[in-house]
N, C-alpha and C. Protein backbone atom coordinates (compact mmCIF):
# COMPACT_ATOMS: atom_id res chain seq x y z
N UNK A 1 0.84 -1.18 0.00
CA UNK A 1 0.00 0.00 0.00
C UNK A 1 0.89 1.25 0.00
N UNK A 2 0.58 2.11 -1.11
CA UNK A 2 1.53 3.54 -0.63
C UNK A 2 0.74 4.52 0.03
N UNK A 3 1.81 5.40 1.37
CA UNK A 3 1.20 5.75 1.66
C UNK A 3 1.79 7.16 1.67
N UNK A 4 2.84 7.42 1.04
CA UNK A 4 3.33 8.74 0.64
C UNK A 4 4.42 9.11 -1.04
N UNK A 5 4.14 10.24 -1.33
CA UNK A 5 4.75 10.12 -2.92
C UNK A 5 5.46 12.05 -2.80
N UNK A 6 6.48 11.73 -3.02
CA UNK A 6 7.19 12.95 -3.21
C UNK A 6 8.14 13.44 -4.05
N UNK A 7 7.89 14.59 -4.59
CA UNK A 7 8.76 15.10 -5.87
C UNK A 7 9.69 16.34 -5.77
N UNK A 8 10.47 16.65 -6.55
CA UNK A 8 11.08 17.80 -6.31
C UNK A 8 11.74 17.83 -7.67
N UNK A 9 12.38 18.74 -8.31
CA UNK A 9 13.08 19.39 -9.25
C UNK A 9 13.86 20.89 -8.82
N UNK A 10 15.41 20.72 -9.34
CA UNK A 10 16.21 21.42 -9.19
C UNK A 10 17.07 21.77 -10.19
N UNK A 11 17.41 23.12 -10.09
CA UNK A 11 18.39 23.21 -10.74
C UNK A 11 19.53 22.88 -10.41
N UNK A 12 20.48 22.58 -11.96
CA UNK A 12 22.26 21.44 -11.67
C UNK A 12 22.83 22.98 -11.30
N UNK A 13 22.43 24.10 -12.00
CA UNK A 13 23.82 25.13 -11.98
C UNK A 13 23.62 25.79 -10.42
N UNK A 14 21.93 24.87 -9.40
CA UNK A 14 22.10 26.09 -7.90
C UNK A 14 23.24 25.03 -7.38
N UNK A 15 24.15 24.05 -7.53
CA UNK A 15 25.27 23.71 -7.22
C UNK A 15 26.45 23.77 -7.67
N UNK A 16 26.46 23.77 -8.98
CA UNK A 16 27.48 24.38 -9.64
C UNK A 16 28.48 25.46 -9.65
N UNK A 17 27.66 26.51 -9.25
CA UNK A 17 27.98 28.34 -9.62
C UNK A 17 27.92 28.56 -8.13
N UNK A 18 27.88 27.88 -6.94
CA UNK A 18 28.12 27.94 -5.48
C UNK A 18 29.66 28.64 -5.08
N UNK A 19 30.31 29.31 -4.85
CA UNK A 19 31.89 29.65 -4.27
C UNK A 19 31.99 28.35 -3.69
N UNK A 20 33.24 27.78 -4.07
CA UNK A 20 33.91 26.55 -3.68
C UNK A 20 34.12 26.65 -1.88
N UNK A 21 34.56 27.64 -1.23
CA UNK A 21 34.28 27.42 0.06
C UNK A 21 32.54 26.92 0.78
N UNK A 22 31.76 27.87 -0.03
CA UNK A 22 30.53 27.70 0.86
C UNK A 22 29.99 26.08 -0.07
N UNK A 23 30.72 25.89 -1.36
CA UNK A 23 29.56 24.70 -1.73
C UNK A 23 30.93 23.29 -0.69
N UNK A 24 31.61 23.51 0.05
CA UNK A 24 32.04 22.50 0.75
C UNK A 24 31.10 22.21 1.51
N UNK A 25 31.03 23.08 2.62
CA UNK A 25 30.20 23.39 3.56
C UNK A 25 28.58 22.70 3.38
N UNK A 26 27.76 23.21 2.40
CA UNK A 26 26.57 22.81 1.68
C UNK A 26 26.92 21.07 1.72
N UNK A 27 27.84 20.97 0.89
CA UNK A 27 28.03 19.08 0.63
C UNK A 27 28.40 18.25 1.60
N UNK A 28 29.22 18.73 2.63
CA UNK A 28 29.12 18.38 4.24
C UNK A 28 27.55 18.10 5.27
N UNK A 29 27.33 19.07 4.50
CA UNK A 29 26.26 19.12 5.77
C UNK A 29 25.16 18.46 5.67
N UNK A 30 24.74 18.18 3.58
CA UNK A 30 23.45 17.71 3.32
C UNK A 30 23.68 15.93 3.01
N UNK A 31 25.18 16.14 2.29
CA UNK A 31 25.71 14.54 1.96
C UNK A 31 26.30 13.49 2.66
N UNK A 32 26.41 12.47 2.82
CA UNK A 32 27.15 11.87 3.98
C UNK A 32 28.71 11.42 2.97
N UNK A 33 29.37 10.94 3.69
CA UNK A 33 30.90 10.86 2.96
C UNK A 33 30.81 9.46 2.05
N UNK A 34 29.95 8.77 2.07
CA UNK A 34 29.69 7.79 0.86
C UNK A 34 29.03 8.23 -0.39
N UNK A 35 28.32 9.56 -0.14
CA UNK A 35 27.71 10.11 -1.38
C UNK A 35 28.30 10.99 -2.01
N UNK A 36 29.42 11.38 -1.26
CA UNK A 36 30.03 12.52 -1.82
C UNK A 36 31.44 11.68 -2.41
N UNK A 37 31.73 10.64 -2.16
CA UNK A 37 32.67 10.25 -2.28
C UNK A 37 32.22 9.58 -3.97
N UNK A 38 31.09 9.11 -4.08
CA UNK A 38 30.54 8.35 -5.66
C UNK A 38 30.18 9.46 -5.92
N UNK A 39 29.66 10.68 -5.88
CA UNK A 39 29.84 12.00 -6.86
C UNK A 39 30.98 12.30 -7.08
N UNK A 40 31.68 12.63 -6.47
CA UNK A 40 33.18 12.66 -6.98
C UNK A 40 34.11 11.87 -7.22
N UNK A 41 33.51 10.88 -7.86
CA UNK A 41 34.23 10.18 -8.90
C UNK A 41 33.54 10.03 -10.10
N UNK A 42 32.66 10.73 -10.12
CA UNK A 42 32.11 10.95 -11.73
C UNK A 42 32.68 12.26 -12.68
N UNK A 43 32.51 12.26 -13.77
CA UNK A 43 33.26 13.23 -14.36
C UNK A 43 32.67 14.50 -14.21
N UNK A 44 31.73 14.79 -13.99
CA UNK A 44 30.99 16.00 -13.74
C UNK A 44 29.69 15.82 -12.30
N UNK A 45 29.94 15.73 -11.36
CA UNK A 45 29.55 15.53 -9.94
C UNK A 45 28.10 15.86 -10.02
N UNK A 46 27.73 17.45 -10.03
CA UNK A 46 27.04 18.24 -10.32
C UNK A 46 25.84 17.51 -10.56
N UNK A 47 25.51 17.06 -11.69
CA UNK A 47 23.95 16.34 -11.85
C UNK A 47 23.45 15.25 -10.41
N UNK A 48 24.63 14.81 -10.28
CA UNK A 48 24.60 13.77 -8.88
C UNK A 48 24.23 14.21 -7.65
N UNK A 49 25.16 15.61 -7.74
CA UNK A 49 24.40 16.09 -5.93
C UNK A 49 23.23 16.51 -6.45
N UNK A 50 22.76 16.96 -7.39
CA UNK A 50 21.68 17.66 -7.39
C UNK A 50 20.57 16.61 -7.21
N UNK A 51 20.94 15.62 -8.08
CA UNK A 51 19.80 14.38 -7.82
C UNK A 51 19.37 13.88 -6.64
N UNK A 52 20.82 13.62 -5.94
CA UNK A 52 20.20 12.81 -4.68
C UNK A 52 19.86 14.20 -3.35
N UNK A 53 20.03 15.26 -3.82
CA UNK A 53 19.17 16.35 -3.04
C UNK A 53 17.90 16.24 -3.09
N UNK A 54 17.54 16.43 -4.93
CA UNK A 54 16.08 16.20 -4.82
C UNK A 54 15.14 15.00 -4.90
N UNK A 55 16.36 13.79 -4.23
CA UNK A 55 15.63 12.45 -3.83
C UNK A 55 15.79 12.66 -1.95
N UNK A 56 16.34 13.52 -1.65
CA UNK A 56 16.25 13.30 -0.16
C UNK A 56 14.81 14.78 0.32
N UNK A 57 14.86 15.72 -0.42
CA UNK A 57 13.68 16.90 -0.59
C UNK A 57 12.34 15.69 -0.68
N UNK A 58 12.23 15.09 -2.06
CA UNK A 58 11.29 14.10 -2.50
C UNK A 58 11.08 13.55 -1.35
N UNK A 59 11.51 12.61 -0.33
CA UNK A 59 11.68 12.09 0.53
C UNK A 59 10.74 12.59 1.80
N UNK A 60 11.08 13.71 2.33
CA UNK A 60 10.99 14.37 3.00
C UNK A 60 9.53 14.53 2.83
N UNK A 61 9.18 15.02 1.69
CA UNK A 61 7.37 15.69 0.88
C UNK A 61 6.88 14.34 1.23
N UNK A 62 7.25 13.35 0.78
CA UNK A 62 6.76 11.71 1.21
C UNK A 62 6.16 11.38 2.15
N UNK A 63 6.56 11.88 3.10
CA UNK A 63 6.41 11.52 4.58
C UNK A 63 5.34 12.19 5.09
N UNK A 64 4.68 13.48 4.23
CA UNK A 64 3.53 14.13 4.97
C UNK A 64 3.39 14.94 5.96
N UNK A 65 4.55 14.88 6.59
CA UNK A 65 4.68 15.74 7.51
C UNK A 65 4.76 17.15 7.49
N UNK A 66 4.61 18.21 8.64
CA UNK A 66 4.69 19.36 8.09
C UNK A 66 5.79 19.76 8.58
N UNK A 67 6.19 19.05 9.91
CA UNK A 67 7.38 19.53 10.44
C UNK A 67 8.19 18.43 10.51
N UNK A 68 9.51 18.67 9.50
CA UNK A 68 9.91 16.93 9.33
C UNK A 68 11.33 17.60 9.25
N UNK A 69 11.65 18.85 10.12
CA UNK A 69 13.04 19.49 10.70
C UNK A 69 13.63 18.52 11.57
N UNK A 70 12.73 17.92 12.55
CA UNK A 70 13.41 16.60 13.43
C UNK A 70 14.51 15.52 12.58
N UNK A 71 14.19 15.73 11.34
CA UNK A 71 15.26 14.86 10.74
C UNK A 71 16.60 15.63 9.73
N UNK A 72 17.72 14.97 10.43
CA UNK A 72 18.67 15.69 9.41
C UNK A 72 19.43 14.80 8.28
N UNK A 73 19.64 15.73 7.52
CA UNK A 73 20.44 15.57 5.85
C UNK A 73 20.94 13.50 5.73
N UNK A 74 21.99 13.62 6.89
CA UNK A 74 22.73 12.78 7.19
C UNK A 74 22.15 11.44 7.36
N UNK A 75 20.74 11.37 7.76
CA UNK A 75 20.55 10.57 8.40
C UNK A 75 19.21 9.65 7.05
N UNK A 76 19.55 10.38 5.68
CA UNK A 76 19.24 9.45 4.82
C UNK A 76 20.42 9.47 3.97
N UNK A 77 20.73 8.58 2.86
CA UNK A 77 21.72 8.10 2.01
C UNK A 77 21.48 7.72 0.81
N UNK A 78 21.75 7.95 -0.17
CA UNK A 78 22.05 7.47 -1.18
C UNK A 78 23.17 6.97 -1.73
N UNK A 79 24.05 6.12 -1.46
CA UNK A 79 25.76 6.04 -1.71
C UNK A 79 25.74 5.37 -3.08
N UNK A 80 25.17 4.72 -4.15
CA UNK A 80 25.77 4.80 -5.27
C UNK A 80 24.66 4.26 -5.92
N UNK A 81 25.19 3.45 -7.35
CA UNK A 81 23.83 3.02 -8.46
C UNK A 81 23.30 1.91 -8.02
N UNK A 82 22.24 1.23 -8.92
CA UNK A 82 20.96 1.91 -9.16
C UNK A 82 20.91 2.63 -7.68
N UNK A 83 20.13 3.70 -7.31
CA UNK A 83 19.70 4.95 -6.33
C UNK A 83 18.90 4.04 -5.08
N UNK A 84 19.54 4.04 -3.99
CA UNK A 84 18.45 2.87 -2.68
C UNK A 84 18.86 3.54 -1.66
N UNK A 85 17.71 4.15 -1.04
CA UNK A 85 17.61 4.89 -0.01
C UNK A 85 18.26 4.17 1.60
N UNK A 86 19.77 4.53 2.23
CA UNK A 86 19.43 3.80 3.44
C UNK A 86 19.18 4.79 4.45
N UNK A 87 18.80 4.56 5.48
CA UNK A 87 18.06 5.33 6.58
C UNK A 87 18.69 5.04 7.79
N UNK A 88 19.00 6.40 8.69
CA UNK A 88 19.44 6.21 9.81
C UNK A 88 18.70 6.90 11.31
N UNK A 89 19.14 6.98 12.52
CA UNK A 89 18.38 7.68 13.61
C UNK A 89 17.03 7.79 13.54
N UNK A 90 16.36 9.09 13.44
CA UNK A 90 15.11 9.76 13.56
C UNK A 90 14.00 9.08 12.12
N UNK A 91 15.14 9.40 11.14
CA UNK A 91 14.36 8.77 9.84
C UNK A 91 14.20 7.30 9.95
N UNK A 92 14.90 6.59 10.18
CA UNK A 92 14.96 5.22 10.48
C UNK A 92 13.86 4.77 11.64
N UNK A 93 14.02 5.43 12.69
CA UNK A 93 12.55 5.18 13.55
C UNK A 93 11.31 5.48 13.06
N UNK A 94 11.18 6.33 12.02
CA UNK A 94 10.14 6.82 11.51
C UNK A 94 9.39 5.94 10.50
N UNK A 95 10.60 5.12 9.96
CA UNK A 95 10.02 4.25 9.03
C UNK A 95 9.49 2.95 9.69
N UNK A 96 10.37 2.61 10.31
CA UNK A 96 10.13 1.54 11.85
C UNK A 96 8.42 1.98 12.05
N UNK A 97 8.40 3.08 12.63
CA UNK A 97 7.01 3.63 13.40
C UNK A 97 5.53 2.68 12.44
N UNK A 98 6.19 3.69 11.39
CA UNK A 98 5.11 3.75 10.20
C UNK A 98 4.92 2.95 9.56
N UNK A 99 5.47 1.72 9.83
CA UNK A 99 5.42 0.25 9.38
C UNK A 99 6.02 0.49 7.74
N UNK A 100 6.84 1.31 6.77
CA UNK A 100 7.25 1.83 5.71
C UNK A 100 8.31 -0.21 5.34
N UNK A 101 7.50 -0.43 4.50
CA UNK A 101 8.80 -1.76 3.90
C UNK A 101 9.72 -1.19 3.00
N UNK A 102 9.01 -0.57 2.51
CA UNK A 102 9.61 -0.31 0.86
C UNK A 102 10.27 1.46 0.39
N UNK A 103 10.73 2.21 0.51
CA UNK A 103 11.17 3.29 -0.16
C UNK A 103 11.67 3.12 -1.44
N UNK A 104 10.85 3.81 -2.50
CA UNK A 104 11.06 3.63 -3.90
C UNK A 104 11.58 4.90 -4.39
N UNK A 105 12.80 5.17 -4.88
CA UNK A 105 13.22 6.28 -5.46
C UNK A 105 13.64 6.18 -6.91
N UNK A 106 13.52 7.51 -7.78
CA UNK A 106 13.78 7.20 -9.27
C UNK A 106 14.26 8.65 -9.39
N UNK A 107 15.63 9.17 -10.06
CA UNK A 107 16.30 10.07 -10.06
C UNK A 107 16.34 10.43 -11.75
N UNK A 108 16.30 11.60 -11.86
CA UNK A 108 16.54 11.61 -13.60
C UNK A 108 17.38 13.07 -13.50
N UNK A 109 18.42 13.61 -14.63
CA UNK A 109 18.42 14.64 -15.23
C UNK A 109 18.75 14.99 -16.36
N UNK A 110 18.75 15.97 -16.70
CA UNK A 110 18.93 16.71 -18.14
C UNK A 110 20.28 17.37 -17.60
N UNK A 111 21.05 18.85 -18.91
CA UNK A 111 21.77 19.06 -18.69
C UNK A 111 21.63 20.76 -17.80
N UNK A 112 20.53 20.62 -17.74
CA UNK A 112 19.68 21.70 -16.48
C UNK A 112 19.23 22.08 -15.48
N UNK A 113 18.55 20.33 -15.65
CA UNK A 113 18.32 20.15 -14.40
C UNK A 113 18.27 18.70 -13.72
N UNK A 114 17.51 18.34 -12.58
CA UNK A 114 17.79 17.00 -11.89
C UNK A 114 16.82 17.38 -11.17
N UNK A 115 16.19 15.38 -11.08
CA UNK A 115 14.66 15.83 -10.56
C UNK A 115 14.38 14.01 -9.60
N UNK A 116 13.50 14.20 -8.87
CA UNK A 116 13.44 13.25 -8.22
C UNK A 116 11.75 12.78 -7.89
N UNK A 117 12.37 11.20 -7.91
CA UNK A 117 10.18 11.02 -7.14
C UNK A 117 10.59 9.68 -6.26
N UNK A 118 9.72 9.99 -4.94
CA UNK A 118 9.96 8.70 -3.81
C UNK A 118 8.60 8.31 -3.70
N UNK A 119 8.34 7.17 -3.41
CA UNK A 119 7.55 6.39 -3.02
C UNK A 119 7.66 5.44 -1.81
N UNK A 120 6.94 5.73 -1.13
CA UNK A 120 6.83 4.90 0.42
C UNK A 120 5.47 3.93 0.38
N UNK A 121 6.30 2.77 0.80
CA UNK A 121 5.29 1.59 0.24
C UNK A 121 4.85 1.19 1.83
N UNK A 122 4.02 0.62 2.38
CA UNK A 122 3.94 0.01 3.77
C UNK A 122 3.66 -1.06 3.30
């Protein structure tokens, strides 16, 4: 049964055209070091963070919640191909809670942009 569906679309260049100090900072804080580590080893990173941003945004819309600040960046994952959500702390209890089996994610982009859709199956 699904019981949440979430989307998002972004632009590749709001990571791109970032000052290299503050887009560290940004990729620290939203990526964990397995995701950043398989974006940067692709030849152009860029479509990648942007994707699994707007699969962890997607994510987030999924869940229904209105206040879903209790959970941080870190504590979902995407670390490499095909795209499989793992879950940690707050998010991880949440899925626990909510009886969630299944998180379905599907990532796409162009050379513009990068876009995401999750599906939460119980």
């Amino acid at each position: 049964m699904i019981v949440g569906v979430g989307i998002d679309i972004e632009s590749i260049d709001r990571f791109r055209s970032m000052d290299k100090r503050i887009l560290r900072r940004v990729l620290k804080r939203i990526f964990t070091e397995k995701e950043i580590e398989y974006c940067n080893n692709l030849r152009d990173p860029f479509p990648c963070y942007t994707g699994r941003f707007c699969a962890k945004e997607a994510f987030l819309k999924a869940t229904g919640l209105e206040d879903f600040h209790r959970f941080k960046w870190h504590e979902m994952e995407i670390p490499g191909k095909p795209p499989e959500f793992k879950t940690y702390g707050n998010i991880e209890s949440f899925i626990r809670n909510e009886k969630i089996r299944k998180i379905w994610v599907s990532i796409s982009h162009t050379i513009g942009y990068a876009t995401a859709i999750v599906v939460l199956e119980r």
